[in-house]
C-alpha atoms as a PDB file:
ATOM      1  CA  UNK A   1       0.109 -23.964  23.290  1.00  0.00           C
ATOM      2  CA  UNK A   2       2.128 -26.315  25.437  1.00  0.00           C
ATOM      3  CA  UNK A   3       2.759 -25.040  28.502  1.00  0.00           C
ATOM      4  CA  UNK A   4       6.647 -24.783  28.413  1.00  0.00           C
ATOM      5  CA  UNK A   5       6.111 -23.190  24.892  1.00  0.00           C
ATOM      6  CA  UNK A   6       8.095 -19.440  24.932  1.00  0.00           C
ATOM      7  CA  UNK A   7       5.977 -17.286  23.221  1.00  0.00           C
ATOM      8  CA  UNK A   8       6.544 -14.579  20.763  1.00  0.00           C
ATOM      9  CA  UNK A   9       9.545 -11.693  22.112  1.00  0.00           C
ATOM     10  CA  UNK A  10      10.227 -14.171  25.129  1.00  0.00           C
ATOM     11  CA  UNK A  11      12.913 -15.955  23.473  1.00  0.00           C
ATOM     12  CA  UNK A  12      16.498 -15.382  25.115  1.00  0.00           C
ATOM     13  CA  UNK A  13      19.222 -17.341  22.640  1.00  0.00           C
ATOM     14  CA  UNK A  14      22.872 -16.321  21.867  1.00  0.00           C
ATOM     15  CA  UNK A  15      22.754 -16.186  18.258  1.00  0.00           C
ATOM     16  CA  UNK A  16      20.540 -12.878  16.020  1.00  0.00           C
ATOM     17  CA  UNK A  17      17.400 -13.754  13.120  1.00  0.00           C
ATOM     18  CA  UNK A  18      17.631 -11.605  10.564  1.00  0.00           C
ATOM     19  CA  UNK A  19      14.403 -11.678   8.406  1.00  0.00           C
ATOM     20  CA  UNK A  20      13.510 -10.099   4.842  1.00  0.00           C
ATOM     21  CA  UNK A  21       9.926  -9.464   4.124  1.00  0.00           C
ATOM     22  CA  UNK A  22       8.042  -8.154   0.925  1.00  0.00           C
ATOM     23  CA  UNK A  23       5.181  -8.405  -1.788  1.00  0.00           C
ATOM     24  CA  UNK A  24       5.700 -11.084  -4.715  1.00  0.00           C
ATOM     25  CA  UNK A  25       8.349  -9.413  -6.841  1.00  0.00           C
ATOM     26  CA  UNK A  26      10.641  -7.228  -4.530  1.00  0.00           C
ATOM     27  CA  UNK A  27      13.398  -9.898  -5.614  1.00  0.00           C
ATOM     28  CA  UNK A  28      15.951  -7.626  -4.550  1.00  0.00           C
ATOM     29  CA  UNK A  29      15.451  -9.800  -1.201  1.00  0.00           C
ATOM     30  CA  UNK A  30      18.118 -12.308  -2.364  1.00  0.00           C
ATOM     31  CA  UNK A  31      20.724 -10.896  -3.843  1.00  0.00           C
ATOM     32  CA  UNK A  32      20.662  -7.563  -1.070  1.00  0.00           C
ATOM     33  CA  UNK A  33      20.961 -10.282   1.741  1.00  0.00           C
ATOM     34  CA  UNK A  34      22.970 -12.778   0.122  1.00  0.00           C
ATOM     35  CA  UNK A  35      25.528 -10.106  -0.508  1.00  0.00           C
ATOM     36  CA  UNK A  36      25.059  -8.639   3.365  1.00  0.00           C
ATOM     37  CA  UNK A  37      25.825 -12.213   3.999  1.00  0.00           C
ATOM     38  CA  UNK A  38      29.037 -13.113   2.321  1.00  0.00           C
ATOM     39  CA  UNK A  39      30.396  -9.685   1.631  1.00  0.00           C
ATOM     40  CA  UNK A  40      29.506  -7.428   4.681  1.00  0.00           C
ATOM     41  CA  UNK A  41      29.516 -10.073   7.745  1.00  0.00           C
ATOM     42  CA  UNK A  42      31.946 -12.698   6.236  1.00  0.00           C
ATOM     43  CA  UNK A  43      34.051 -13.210   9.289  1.00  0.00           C
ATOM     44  CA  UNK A  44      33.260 -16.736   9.564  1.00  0.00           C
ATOM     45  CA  UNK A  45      31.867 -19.753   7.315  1.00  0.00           C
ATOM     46  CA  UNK A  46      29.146 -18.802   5.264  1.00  0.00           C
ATOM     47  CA  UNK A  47      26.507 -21.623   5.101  1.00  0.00           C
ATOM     48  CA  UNK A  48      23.441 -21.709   2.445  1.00  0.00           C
ATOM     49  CA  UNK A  49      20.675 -23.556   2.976  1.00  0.00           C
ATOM     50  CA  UNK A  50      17.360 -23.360   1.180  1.00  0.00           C
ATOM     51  CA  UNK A  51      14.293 -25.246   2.668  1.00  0.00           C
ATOM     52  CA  UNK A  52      11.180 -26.232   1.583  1.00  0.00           C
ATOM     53  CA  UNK A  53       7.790 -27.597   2.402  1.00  0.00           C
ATOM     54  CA  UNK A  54       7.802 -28.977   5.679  1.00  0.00           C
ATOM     55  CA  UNK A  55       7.225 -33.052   5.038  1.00  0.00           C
ATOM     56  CA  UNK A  56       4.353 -32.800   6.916  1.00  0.00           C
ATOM     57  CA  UNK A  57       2.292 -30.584   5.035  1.00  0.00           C
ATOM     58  CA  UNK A  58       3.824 -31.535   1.889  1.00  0.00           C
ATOM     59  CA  UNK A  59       1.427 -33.795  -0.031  1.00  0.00           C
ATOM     60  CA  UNK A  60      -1.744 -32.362   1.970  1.00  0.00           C
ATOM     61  CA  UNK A  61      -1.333 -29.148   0.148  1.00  0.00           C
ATOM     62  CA  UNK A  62      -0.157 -30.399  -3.266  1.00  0.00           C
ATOM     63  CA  UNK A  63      -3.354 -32.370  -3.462  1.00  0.00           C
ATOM     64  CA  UNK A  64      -5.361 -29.085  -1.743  1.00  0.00           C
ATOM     65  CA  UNK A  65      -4.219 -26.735  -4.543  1.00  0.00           C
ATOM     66  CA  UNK A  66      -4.597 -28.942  -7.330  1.00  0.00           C
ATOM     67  CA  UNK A  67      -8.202 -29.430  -6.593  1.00  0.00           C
ATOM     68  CA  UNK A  68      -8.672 -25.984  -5.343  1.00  0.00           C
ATOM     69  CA  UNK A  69     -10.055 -27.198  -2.014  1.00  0.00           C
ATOM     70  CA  UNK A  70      -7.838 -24.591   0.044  1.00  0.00           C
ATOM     71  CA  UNK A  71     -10.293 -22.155   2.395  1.00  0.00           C
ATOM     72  CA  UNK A  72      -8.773 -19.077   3.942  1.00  0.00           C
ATOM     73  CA  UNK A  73      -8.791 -21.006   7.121  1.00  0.00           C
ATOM     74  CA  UNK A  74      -6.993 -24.402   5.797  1.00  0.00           C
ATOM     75  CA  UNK A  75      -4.395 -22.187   4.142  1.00  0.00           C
ATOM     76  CA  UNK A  76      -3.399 -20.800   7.606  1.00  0.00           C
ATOM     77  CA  UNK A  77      -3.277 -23.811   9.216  1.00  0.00           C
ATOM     78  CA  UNK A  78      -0.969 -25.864   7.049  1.00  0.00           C
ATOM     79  CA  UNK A  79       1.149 -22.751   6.640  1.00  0.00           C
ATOM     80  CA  UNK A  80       1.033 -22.590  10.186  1.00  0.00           C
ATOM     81  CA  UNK A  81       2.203 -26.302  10.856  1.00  0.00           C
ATOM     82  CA  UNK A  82       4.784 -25.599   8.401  1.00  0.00           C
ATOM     83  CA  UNK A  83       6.077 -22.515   9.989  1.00  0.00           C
ATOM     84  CA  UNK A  84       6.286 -24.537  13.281  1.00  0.00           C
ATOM     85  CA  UNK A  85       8.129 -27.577  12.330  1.00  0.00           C
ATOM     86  CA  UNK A  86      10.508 -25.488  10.452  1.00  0.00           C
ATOM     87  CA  UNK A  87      11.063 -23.227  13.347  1.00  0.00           C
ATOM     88  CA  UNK A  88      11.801 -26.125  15.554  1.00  0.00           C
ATOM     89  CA  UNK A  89      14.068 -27.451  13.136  1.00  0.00           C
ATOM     90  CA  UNK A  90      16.102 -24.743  11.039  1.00  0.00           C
ATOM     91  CA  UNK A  91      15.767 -21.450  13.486  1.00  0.00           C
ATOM     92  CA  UNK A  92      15.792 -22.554  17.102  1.00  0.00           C
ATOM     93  CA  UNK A  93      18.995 -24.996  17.049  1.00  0.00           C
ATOM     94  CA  UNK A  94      21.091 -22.734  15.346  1.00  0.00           C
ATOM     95  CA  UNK A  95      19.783 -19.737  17.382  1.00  0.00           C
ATOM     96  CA  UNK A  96      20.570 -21.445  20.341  1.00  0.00           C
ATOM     97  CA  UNK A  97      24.093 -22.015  18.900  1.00  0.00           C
ATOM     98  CA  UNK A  98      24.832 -18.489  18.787  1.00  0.00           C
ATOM     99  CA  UNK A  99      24.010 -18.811  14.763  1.00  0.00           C
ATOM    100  CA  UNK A 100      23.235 -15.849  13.062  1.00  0.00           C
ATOM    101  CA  UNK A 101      20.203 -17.127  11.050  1.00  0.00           C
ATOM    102  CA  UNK A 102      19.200 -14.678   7.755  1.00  0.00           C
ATOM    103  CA  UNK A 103      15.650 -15.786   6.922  1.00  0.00           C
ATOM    104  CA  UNK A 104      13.884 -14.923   3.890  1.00  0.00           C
ATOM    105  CA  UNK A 105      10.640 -14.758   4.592  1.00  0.00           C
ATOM    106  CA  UNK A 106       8.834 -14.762   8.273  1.00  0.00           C
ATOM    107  CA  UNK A 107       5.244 -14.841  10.187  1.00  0.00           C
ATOM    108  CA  UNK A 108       4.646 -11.647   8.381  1.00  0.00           C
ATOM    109  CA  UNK A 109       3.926 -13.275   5.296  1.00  0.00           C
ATOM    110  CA  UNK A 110       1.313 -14.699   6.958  1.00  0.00           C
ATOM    111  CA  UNK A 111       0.205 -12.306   8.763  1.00  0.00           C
ATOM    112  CA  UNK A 112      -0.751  -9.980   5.711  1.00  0.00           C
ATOM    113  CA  UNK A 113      -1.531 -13.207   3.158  1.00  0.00           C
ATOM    114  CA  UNK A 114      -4.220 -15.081   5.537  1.00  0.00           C
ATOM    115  CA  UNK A 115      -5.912 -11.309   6.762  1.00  0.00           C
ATOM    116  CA  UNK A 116      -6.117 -10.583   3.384  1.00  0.00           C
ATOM    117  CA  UNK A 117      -8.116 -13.902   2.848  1.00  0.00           C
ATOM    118  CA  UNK A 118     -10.581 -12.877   5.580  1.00  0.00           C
ATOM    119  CA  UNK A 119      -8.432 -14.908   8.717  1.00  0.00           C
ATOM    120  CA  UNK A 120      -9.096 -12.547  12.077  1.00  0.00           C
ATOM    121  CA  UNK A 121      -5.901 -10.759  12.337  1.00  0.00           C
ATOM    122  CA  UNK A 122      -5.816 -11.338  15.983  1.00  0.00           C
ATOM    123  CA  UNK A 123      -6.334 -15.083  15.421  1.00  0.00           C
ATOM    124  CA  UNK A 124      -3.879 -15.001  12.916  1.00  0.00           C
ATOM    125  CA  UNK A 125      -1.036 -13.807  15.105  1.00  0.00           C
ATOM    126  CA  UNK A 126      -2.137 -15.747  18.423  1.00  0.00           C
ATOM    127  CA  UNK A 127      -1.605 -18.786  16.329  1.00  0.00           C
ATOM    128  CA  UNK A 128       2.112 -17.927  15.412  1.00  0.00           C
ATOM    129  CA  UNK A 129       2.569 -16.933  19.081  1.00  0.00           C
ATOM    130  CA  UNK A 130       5.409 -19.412  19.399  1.00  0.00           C
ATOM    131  CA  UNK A 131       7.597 -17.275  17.124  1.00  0.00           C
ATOM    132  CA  UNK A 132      11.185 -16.218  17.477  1.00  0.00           C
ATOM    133  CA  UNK A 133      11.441 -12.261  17.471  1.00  0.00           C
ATOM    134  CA  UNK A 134      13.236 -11.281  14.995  1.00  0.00           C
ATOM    135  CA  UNK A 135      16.355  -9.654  15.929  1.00  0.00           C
ATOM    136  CA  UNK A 136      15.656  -7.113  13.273  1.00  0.00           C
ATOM    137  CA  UNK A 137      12.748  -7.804  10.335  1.00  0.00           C
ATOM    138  CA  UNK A 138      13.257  -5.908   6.988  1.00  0.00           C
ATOM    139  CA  UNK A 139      10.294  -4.837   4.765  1.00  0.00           C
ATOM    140  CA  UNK A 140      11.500  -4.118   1.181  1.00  0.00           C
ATOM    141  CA  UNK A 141       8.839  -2.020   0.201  1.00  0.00           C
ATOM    142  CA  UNK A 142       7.991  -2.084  -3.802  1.00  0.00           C
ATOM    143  CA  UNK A 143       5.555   0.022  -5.446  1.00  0.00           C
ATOM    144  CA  UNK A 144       2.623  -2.015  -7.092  1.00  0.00           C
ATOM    145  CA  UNK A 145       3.405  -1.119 -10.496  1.00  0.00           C
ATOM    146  CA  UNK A 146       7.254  -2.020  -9.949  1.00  0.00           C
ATOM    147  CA  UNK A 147       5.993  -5.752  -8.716  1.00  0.00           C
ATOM    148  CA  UNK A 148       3.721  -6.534 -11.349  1.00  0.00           C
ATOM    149  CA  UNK A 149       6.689  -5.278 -14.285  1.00  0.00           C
ATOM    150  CA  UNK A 150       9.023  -8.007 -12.529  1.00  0.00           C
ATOM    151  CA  UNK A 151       6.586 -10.537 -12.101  1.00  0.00           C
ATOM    152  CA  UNK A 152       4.660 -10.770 -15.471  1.00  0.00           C
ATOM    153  CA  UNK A 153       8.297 -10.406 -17.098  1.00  0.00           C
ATOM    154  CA  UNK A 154      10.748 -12.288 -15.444  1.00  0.00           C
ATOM    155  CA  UNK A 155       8.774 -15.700 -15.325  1.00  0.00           C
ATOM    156  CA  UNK A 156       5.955 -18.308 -16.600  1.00  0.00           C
ATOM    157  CA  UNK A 157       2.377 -17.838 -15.702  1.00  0.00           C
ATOM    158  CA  UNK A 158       0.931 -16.767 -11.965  1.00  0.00           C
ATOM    159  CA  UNK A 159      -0.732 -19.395 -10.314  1.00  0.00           C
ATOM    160  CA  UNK A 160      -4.064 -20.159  -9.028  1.00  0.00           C
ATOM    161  CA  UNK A 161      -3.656 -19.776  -5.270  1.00  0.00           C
ATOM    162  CA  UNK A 162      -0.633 -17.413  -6.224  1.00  0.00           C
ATOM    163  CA  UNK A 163      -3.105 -14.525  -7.786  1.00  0.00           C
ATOM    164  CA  UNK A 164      -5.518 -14.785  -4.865  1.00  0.00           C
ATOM    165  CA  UNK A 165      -8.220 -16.351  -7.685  1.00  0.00           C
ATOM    166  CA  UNK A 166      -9.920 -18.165  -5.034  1.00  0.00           C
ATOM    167  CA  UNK A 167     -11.248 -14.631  -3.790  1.00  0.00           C
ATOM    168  CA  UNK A 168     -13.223 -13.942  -6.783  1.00  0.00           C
ATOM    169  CA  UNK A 169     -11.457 -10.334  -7.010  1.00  0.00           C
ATOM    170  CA  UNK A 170     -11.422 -10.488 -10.577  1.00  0.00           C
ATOM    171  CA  UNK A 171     -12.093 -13.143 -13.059  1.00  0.00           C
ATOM    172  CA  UNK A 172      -8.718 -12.187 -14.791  1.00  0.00           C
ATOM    173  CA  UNK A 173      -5.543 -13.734 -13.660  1.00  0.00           C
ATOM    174  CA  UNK A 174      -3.708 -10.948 -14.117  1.00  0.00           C
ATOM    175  CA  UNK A 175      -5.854  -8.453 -12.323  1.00  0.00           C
ATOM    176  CA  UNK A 176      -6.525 -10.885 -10.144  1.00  0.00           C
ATOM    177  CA  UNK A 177      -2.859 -10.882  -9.105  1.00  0.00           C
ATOM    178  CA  UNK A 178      -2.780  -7.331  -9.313  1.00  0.00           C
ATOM    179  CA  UNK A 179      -5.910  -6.417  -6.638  1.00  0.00           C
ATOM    180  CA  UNK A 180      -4.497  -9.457  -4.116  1.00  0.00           C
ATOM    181  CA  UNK A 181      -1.143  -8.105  -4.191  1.00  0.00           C
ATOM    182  CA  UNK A 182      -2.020  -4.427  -3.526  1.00  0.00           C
ATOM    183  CA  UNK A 183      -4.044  -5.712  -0.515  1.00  0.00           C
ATOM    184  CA  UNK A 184      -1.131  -7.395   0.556  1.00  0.00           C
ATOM    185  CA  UNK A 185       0.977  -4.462   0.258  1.00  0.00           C
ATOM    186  CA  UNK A 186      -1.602  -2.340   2.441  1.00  0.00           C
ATOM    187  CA  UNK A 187      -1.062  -4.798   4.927  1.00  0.00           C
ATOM    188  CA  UNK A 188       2.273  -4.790   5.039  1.00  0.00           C
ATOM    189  CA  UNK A 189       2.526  -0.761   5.806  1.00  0.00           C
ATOM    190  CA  UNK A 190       0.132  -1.227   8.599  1.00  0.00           C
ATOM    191  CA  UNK A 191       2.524  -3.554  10.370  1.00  0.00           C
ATOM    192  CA  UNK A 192       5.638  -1.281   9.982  1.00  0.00           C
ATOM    193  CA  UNK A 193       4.456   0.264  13.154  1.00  0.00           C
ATOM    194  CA  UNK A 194       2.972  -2.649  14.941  1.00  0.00           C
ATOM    195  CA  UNK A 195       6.077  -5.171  14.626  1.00  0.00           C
ATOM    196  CA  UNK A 196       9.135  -1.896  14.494  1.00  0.00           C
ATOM    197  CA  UNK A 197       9.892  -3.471  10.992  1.00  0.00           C
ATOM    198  CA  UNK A 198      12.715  -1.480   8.726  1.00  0.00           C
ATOM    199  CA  UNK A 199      11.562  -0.478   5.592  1.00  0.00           C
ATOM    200  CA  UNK A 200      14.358  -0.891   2.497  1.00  0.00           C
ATOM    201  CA  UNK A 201      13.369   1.518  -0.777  1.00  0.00           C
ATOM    202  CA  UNK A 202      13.744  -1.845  -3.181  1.00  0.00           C
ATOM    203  CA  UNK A 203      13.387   0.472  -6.032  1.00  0.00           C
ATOM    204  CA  UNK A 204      16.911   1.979  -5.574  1.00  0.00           C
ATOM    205  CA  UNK A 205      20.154   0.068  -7.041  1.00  0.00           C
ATOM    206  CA  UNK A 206      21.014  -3.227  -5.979  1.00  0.00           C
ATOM    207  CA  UNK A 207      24.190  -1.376  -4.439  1.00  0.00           C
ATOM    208  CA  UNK A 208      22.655   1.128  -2.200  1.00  0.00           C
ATOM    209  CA  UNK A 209      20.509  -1.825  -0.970  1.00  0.00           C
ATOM    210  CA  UNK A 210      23.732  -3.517  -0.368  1.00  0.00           C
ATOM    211  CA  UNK A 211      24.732  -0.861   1.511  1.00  0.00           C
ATOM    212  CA  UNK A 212      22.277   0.128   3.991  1.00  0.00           C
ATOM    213  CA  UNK A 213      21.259  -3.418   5.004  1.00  0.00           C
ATOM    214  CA  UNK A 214      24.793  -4.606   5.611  1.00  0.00           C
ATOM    215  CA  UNK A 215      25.064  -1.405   7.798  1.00  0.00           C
ATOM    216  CA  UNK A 216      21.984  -1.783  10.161  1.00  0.00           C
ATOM    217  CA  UNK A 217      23.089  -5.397  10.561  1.00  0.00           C
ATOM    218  CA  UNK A 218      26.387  -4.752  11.119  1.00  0.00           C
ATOM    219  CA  UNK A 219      25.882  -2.500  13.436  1.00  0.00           C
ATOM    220  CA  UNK A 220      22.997  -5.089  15.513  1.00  0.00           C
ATOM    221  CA  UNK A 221      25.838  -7.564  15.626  1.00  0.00           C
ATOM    222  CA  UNK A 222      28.168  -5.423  17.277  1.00  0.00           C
ATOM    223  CA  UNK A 223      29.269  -6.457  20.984  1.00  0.00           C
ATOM    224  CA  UNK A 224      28.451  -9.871  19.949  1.00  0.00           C
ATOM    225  CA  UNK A 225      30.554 -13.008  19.872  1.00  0.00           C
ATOM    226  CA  UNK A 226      31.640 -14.096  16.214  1.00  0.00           C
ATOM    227  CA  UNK A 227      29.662 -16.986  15.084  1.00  0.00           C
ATOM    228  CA  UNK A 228      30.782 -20.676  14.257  1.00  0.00           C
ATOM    229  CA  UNK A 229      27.964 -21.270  11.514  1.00  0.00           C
ATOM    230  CA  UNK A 230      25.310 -18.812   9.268  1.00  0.00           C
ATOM    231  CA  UNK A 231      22.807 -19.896   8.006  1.00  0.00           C
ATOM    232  CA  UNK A 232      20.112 -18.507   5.090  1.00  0.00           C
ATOM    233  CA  UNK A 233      16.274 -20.274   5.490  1.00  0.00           C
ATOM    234  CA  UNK A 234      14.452 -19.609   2.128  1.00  0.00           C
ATOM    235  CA  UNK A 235      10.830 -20.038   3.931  1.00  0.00           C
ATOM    236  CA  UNK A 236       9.175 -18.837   0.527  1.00  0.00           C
ATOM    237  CA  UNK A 237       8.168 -22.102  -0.660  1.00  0.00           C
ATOM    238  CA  UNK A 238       5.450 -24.278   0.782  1.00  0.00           C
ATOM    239  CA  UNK A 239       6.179 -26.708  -2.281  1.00  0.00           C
ATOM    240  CA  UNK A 240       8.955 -27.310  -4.292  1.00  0.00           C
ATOM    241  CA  UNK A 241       7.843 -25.266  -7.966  1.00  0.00           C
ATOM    242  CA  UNK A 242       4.973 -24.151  -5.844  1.00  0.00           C
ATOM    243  CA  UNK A 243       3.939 -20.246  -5.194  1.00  0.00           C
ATOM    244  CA  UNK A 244       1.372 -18.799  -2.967  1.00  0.00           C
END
């Protein structure tokens, strides 16, 4: 780390991150924040922007999936130099210009993806040390069984890297997908506690998601100065068309 670098909680900028975390199929993500975005905090401009793969990581892991020559270890580190040049790009500027910034996805990803794949969790979260604290980080929490339904029926075939295939967990796709995202979801609960993150029941109505988010944001922005420019980061994507 460089040694000006603020590290993770040490951040002090005007402007709030909102973040949205969850397994692969709590879509309610998107349309619960997009909605706490222009319906429940619209006192200013509403700005959408969706970003993908960092150009610097771009091609490296477009040729790494499509030879399958991804380890655990490689994964984390291009996500990782991802993460970073988006940060410095997309979250801090805004941040420092008293932004709001509503992010869908975060280092918790990460965090629960890469331990999953057998990454030290410790190493794991030193190296995303440079990390803006989240002003408040949602966990929509879906039940396994709930996931799967929305994934294997809403869209076109799972990927490689996608259903955790390079872990020889099953020789299925399917199941596959099924035993990598219940890890995933295991990790997930053990960091409700560790990172204070809010759990939201995705399983209830798009409306009563609505609801309660736009409320516990609402009520973290009060106090603070209205905001020239929001912005939404989709940090899903590591490749355009491309799932992990």
């Amino acid at each position: 780390m460089a040694g000006g670098m603020k590290m993770y909680g040490k951040h002090r900028f005007p402007g709030r991150l909102f973040i949205v975390e969850g397994i692969d199929g709590s879509r309610q993500k998107h349309a619960t924040f997009t909605a706490a975005q222009m319906a429940g905090l619209g006192r200013v401009r509403s700005l959408l922007e969706r970003v993908n793969s960092s150009p610097l990581v771009h091609d490296v892991t477009k040729r790494g999936k499509k030879k399958k020559m991804l380890t655990p270890m490689t994964f984390s580190l291009i996500h990782a130099t991802d993460f970073a040049d988006r940060t410095e790009h997309h979250i801090i500027p805004p941040l420092k210009a008293g932004a709001v910034v509503l992010a869908d996805r975060y280092i918790y990803t990460a965090f629960a993806r890469d331990v999953v794949r057998g990454v030290s969790p410790k190493w794991v979260r030193d190296l995303y040390a440079f990390a803006v604290k989240p002003t408040i980080g949602f966990y929509f929490r879906t039940p396994l069984d709930v996931a799967m339904k929305r994934i294997l029926g809403g869209r076109d075939a799972i990927k490689y890297y996608e259903a955790g295939m390079d872990l020889d967990l099953s020789d299925d796709l399917e199941e596959s997908f099924r035993l990598f995202q219940g890890r995933i979801i295991d990790q997930y609960e053990a960091m409700i506690d560790e990172f204070g993150l809010v759990t939201i029941d995705a399983t209830r109505s798009i409306e009563d998601q609505q609801a309660e988010v736009r409320r516990i944001v609402s009520e973290a922005l009060g106090g603070t100065k209205k905001t020239k420019v929001r912005k939404w980061l989709d940090l899903t994507s590591l490749a355009k068309g491309s799932r992990i």
